[in-house]
Structures are given as C-alpha cells and as structure tokens.
Protein backbone atom coordinates (compact mmCIF):
# COMPACT_ATOMS: atom_id res chain seq x y z
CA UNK A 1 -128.55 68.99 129.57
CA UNK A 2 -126.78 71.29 132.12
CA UNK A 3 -125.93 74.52 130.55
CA UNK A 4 -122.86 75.84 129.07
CA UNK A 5 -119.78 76.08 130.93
CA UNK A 6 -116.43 77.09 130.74
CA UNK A 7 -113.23 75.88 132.26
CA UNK A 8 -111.90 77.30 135.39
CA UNK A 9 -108.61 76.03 134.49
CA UNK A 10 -106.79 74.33 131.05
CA UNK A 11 -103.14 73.44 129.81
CA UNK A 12 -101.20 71.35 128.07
CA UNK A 13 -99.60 68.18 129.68
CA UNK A 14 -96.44 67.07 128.87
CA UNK A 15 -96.68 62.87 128.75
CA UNK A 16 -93.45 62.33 126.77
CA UNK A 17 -92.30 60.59 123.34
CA UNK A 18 -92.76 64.44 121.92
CA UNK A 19 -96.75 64.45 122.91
CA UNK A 20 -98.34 67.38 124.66
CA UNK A 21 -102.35 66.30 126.07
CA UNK A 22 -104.62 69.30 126.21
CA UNK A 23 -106.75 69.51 129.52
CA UNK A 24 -109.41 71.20 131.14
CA UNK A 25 -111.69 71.35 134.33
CA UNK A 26 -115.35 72.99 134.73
CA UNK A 27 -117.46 73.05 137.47
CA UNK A 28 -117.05 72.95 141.29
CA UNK A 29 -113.00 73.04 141.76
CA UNK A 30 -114.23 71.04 144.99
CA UNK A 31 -116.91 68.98 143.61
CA UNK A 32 -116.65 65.22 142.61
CA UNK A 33 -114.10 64.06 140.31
CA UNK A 34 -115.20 62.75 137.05
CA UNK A 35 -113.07 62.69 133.63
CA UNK A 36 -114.86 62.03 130.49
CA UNK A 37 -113.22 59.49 127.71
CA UNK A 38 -114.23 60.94 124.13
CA UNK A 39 -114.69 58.01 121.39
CA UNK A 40 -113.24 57.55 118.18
CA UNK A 41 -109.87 56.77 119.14
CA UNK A 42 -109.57 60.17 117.38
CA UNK A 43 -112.73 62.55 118.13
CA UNK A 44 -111.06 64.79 120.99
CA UNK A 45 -113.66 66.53 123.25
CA UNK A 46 -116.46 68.70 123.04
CA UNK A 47 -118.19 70.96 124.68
CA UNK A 48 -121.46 68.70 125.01
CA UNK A 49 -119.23 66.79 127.49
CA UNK A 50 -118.89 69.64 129.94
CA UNK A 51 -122.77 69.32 130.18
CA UNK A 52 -123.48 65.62 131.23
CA UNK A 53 -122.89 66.93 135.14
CA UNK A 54 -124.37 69.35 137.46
CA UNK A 55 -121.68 72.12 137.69
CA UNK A 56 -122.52 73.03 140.87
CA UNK A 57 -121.55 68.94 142.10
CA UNK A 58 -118.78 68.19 139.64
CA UNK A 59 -115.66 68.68 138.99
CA UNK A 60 -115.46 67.72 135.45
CA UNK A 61 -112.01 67.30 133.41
CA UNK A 62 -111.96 66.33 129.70
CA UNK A 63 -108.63 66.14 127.70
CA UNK A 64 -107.90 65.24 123.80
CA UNK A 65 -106.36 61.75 123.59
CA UNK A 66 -103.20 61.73 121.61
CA UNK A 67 -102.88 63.10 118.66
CA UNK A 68 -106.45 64.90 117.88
CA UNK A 69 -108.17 67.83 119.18
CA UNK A 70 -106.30 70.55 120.77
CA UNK A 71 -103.28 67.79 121.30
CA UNK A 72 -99.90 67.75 119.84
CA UNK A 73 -98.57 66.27 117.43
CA UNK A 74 -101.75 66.06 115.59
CA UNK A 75 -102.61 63.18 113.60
CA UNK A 76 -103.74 65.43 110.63
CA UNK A 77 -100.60 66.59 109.86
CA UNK A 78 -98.90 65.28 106.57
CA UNK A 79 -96.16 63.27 108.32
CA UNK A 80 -97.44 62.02 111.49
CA UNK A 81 -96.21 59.34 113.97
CA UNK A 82 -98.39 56.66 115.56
CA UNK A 83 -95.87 54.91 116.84
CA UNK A 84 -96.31 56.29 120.31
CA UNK A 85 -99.99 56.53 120.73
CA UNK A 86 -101.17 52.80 121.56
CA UNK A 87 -103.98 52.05 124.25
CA UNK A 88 -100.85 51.76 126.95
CA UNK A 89 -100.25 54.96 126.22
CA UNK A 90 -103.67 56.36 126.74
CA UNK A 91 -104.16 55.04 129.90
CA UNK A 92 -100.90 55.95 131.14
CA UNK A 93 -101.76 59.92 130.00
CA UNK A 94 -104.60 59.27 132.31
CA UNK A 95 -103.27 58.63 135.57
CA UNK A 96 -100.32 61.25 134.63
CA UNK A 97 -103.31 63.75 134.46
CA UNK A 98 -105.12 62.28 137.28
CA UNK A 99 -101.88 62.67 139.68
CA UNK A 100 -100.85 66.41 138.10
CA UNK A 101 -104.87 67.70 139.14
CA UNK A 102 -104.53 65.87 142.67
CA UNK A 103 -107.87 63.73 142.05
CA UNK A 104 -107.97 60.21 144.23
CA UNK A 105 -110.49 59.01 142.45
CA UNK A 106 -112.90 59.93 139.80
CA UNK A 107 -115.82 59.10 137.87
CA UNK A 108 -115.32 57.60 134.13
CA UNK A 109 -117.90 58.73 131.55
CA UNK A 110 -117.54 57.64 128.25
CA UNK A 111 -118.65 56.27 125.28
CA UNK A 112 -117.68 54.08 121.75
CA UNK A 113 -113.79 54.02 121.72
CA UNK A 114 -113.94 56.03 125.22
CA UNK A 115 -116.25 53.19 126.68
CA UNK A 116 -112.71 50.40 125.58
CA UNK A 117 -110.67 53.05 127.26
CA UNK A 118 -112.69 53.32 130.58
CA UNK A 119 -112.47 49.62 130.97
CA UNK A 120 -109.32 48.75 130.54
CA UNK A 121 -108.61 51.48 132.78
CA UNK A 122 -111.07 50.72 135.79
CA UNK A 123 -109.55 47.04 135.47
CA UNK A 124 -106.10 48.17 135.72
CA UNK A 125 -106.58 50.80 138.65
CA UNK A 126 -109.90 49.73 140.22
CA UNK A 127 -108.92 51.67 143.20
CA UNK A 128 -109.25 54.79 140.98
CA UNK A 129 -112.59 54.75 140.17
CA UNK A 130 -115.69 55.87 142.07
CA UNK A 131 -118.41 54.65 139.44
CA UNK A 132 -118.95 54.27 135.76
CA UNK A 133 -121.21 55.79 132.97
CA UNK A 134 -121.04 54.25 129.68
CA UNK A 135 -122.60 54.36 126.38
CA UNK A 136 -122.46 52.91 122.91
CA UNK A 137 -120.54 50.12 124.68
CA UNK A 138 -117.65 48.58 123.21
CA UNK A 139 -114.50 46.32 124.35
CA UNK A 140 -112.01 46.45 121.83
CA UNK A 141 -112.74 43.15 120.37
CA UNK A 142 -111.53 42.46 117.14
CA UNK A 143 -115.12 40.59 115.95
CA UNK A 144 -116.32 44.20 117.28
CA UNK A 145 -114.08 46.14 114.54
CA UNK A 146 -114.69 43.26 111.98
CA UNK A 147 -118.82 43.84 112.36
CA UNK A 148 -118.13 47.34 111.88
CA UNK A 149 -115.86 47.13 109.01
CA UNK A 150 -116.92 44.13 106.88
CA UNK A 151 -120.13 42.26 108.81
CA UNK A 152 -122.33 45.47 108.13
CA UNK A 153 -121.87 44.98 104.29
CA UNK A 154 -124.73 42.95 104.36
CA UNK A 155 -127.32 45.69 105.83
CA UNK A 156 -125.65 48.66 103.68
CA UNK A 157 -124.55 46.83 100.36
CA UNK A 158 -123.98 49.88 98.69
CA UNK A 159 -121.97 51.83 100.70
CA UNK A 160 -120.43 48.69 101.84
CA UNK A 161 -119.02 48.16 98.05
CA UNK A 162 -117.87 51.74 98.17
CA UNK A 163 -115.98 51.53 100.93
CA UNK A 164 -114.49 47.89 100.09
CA UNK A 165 -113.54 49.34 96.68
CA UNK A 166 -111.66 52.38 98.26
CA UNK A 167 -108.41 50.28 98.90
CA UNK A 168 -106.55 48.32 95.93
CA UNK A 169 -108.52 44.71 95.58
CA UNK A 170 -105.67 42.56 96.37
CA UNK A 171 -106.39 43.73 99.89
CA UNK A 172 -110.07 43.72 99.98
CA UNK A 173 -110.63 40.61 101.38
CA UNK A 174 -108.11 40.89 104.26
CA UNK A 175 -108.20 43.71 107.23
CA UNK A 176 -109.97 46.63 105.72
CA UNK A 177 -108.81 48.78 108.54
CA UNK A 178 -105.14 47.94 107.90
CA UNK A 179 -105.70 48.32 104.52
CA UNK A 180 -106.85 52.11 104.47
CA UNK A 181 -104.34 52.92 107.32
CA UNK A 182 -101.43 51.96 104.46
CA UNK A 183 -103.42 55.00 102.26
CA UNK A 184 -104.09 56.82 105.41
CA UNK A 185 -100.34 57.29 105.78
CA UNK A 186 -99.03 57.85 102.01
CA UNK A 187 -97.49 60.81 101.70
CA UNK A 188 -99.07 62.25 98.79
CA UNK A 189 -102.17 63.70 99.74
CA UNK A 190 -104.77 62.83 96.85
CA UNK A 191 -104.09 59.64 98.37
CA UNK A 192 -104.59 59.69 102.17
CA UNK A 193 -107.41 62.34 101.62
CA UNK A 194 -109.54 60.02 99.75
CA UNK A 195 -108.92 57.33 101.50
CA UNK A 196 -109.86 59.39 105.11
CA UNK A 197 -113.06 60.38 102.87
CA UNK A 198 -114.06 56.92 102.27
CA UNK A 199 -113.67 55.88 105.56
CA UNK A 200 -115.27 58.58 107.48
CA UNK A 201 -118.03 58.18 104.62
CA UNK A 202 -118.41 54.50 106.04
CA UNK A 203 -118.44 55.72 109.31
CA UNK A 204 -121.27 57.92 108.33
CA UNK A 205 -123.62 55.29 106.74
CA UNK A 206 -123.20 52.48 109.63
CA UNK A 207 -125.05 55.05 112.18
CA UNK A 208 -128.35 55.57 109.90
CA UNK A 209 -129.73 56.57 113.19
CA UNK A 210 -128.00 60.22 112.81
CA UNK A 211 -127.22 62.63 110.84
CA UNK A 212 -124.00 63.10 109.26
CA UNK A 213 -120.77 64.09 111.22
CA UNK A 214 -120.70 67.64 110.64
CA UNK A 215 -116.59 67.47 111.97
CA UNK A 216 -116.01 64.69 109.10
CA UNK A 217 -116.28 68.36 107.03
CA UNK A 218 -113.14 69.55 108.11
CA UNK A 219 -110.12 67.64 105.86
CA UNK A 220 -107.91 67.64 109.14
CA UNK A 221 -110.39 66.40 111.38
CA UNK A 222 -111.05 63.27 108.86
CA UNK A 223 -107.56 62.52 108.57
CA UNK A 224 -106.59 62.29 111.90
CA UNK A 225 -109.70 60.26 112.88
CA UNK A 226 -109.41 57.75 110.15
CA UNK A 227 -105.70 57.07 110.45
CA UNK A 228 -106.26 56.77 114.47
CA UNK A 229 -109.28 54.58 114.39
CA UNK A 230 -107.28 52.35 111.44
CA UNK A 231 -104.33 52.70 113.18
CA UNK A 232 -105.99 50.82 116.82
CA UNK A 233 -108.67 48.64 115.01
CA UNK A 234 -105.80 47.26 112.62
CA UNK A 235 -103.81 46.60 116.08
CA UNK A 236 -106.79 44.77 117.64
CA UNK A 237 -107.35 47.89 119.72
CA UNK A 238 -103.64 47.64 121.44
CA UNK A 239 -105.28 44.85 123.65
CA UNK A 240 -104.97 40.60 124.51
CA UNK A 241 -108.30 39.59 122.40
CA UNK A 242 -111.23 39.48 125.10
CA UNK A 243 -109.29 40.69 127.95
CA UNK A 244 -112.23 43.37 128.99
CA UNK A 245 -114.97 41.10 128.89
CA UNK A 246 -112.81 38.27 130.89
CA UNK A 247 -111.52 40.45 133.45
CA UNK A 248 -114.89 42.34 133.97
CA UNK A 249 -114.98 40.74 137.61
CA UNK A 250 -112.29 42.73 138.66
CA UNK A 251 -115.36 45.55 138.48
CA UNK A 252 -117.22 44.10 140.86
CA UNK A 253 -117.42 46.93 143.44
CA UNK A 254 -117.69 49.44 141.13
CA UNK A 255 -121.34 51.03 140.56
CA UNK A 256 -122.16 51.48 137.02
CA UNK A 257 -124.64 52.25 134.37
CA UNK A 258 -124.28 51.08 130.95
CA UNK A 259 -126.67 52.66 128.14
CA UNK A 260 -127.20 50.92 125.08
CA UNK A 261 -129.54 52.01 122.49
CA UNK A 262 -131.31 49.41 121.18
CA UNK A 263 -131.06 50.47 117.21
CA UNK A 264 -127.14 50.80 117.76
CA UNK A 265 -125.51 48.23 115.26
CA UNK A 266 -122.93 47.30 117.71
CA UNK A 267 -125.52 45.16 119.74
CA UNK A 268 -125.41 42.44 116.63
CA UNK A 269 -123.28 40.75 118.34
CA UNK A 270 -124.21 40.97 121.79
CA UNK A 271 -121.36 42.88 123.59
CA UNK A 272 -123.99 44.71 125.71
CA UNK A 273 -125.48 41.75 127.35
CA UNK A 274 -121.99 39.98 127.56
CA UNK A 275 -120.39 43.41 129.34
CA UNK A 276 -123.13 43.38 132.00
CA UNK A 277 -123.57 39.67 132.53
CA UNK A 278 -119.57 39.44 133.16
CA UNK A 279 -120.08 42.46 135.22
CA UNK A 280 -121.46 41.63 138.73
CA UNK A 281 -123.78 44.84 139.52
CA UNK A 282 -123.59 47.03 136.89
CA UNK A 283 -127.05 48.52 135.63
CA UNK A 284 -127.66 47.85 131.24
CA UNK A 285 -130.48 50.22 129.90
CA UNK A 286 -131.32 49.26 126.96
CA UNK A 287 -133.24 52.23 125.56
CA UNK A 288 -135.52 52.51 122.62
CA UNK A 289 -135.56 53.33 119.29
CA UNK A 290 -132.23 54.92 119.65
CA UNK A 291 -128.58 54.23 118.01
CA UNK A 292 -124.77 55.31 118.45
CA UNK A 293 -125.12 58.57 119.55
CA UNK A 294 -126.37 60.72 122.68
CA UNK A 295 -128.26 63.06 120.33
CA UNK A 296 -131.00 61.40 121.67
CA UNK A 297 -133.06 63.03 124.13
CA UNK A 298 -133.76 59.31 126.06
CA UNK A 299 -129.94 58.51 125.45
CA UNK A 300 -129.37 62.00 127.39
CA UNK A 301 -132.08 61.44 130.09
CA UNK A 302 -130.15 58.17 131.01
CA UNK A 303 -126.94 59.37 131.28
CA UNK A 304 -127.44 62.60 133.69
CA UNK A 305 -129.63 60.76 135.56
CA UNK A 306 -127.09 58.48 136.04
CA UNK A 307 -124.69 61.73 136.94
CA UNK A 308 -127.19 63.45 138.94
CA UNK A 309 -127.73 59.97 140.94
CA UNK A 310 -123.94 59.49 141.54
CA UNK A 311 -123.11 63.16 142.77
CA UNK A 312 -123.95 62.32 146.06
C-alpha cells in the first residue's frame, strides 16, 4: 500500500434534514478525482482508504455516510433517527459533495455496502464517473441480505442458533434484520446493546476468513453499525429488487475492475458472475484463497493495480 497520508483539506457538509457529512481530501489537490464508498452501511472511513492511490496522481476524498464515523447525528446515540438516511439520501450527499469540491468526474472505489452504493450511483449519473474499482461485490438484493442473515445458518449452525435466538421467537422465522432493528432501537439500553452484540457477533463469524472486527469493541461503533445495516437490509437496501443488476448496461462505457475473493460467502449465490456478465466490459478477478476483506495482500495487489493502471 501507498504510505500514510494526511488530508490537505476536511469539513463538515451540511446535506440537510439536521445531518452534517464529514469530508476529507489527500493527495495531489490537482490529481485525478476519486471518492471512496466505505461498506457497512455504517463503517465510516479509514485511514487504509487514503492508501489504495498514488498520492502523488490522486486526489482522493473519503467522507462518513450518514450517521457513523465523524458524521452527525450519529447512529450510536440513544435516540437516533433513521428516518432520513435511506440509499436516496446517500447518493444525493454524494453529488452535493462532488459539486461543493468542484470535481467533474471521479473515480468510485468501494467495497460490500460501498460496492451497492457505487452502482446505483454510476447508473444514475454515468456521466460522473471516470472508472470503477470494486470489491466484495454486492447489489442490494434482498436474496443477498437473506444469504447473509438466514442462508449461512447452514455452514455456521452454531452461531447461526445464537444469533436466531437473539430476537423473541415469534419473529425468528420472519426478517431477522427487521427483527433486531425493533431491539436495535428500544430505548433501554440492556436491550439495544445486546442485541448490536449479537449482530455484530454474526457479522463476525460469517467472514471466518478474518479476524475479528477490532471496531465491533467499541459499544458506539456496534450500535450504530447494527441499527444502520438492519435499518437498509430490513428496507431491501432502499432499492426496486434487482434494479443494479438489470440496469448494469447503462455501465457500458465505464472501465472497471471488480475483485472478488473466491472464499467470500457472498459468491453462493453468484452475484459476481451475474454483475460482470450484465456488465459489458468490466474486468472480474476472482482471486484465491481469499474472503470479505482487503486484508489480503492479493486482494490489495488487485486493487492498486487497478488504481495505479487508471491514474493515467
């Protein structure tokens, strides 16, 4: 990876309905535009972002989605509202930012949740996008959230029955996610702190591939990220069932690279194949032995030489 940066310049964006989005740029202030979509919905950015690009070709922004990270209101607090922080909303924040840093067009580079959001964005504003580096590819499809939530029980039985038996058993067999968001936002806090433990405990044991979250440590962090990602996956990701996948054509000119490790759980169901076969041109790399993360040293090789390849 490139080494450590820090931002030449940062703030807080004011995108309405109360919600301030915290932003920052690094690298070349006259480089090549490229924003970076964090995953979740719910983990807000890190550092390790800043280092995906040559600083010396990019100009790399990264902001906190609304409601986690350095954004406010935050979903960890004890009375938050999710009523205005829906995928319209996200991509809306986005071309508010893109317009207040005078950027044209930039490069999206994402991955999980922040692969959905890239998507939906390049097919609504095609003309806003340069190219495309994805990982850990998703597109918001509910059978995607239902593999995740309830398919997997199968290959982790145990922590499967854990998870099912966090939320009261008349709603275990319906929409897990929907079910913990209702604990997720119960005002007394031995509730909606267990329940963010169990999920984030879930989230933990579906990616055997890595070691555990170390954020998921921090009682804040958990709560915001569990009621976010319940709070979209119980909403079928804000999004018309399939609409990525069927309106991939509209990416046509846009050059991409999608990596996909092939021990990432996700693939069950095919949603890397179907993303690039719908997508005329784009480049899958399916890479080996490696899951749902770019801790990886292949995962990372593939995705800055995808950035290195593009700076030009």
């Amino acid at each position: 990876m490139y080494p450590e940066i820090e931002p030449y310049d940062h703030g807080m964006l004011d995108v309405g309905d109360g919600h301030l989005v915290y932003w920052e740029v690094c690298g070349n202030p006259d480089g090549k535009p490229a924003v970076t979509l964090h995953g979740g919905p719910g983990t807000g950015c890190s550092t390790g972002l800043r280092r995906y690009f040559d600083p010396a070709k990019y100009q790399v922004v990264l902001f906190d989605q609304r409601g986690c990270g350095r954004s406010t209101p935050h979903a960890g607090e004890p009375e938050a509202d999710l009523s205005a922080n829906t995928t319209d909303h996200l991509l809306a924040d986005m071309e508010l930012l893109r317009e207040h840093l005078g950027i044209e067009k930039w490069l999206l580079f994402g991955g999980s949740w922040g692969s959905v959001l890239a998507l939906v964005y390049a097919e609504r504003h095609p003309d806003r996008v340069s190219e495309m580096v994805l990982m850990g590819l998703a597109t918001g499809r509910r059978s995607e959230t239902d593999l995740l939530t309830r398919g997997l029980g199968g290959v982790f039985p145990e922590a499967w029955a854990k998870f099912r038996d966090g939320v009261p058993e008349e709603d275990r067999d319906g929409d897990l996610a929907a079910a913990y968001l209702k604990l997720l936002m119960d005002p007394d806090p031995a509730v909606h702190e267990k329940a963010a433990a169990d999920w984030c405990a879930w989230e933990d044991a579906i990616v055997p591939t890595s070691p555990p979250y170390k954020s998921f440590e921090a009682p804040e962090f958990r709560l915001a990220f569990a009621r976010l990602v319940t709070h979209y996956w119980s909403q079928g990701s804000f999004l018309d069932e399939g609409v990525v996948l069927r309106e991939a054509g509209k990416l046509a000119h846009i050059p991409a690279v999608l990596a996909e490790g092939s021990l990432d759980l996700g693939n069950l169901i095919g949603t890397p194949w179907e993303l690039a076969h719908a997508w005329p041109g784009s480049e899958l790399v399916i890479i080996d032995e490696v899951g749902h993360s770019t801790q990886d040293e292949p995962m990372r090789e593939v995705l800055i030489g995808a950035t290195d390849r593009f700076a030009s």
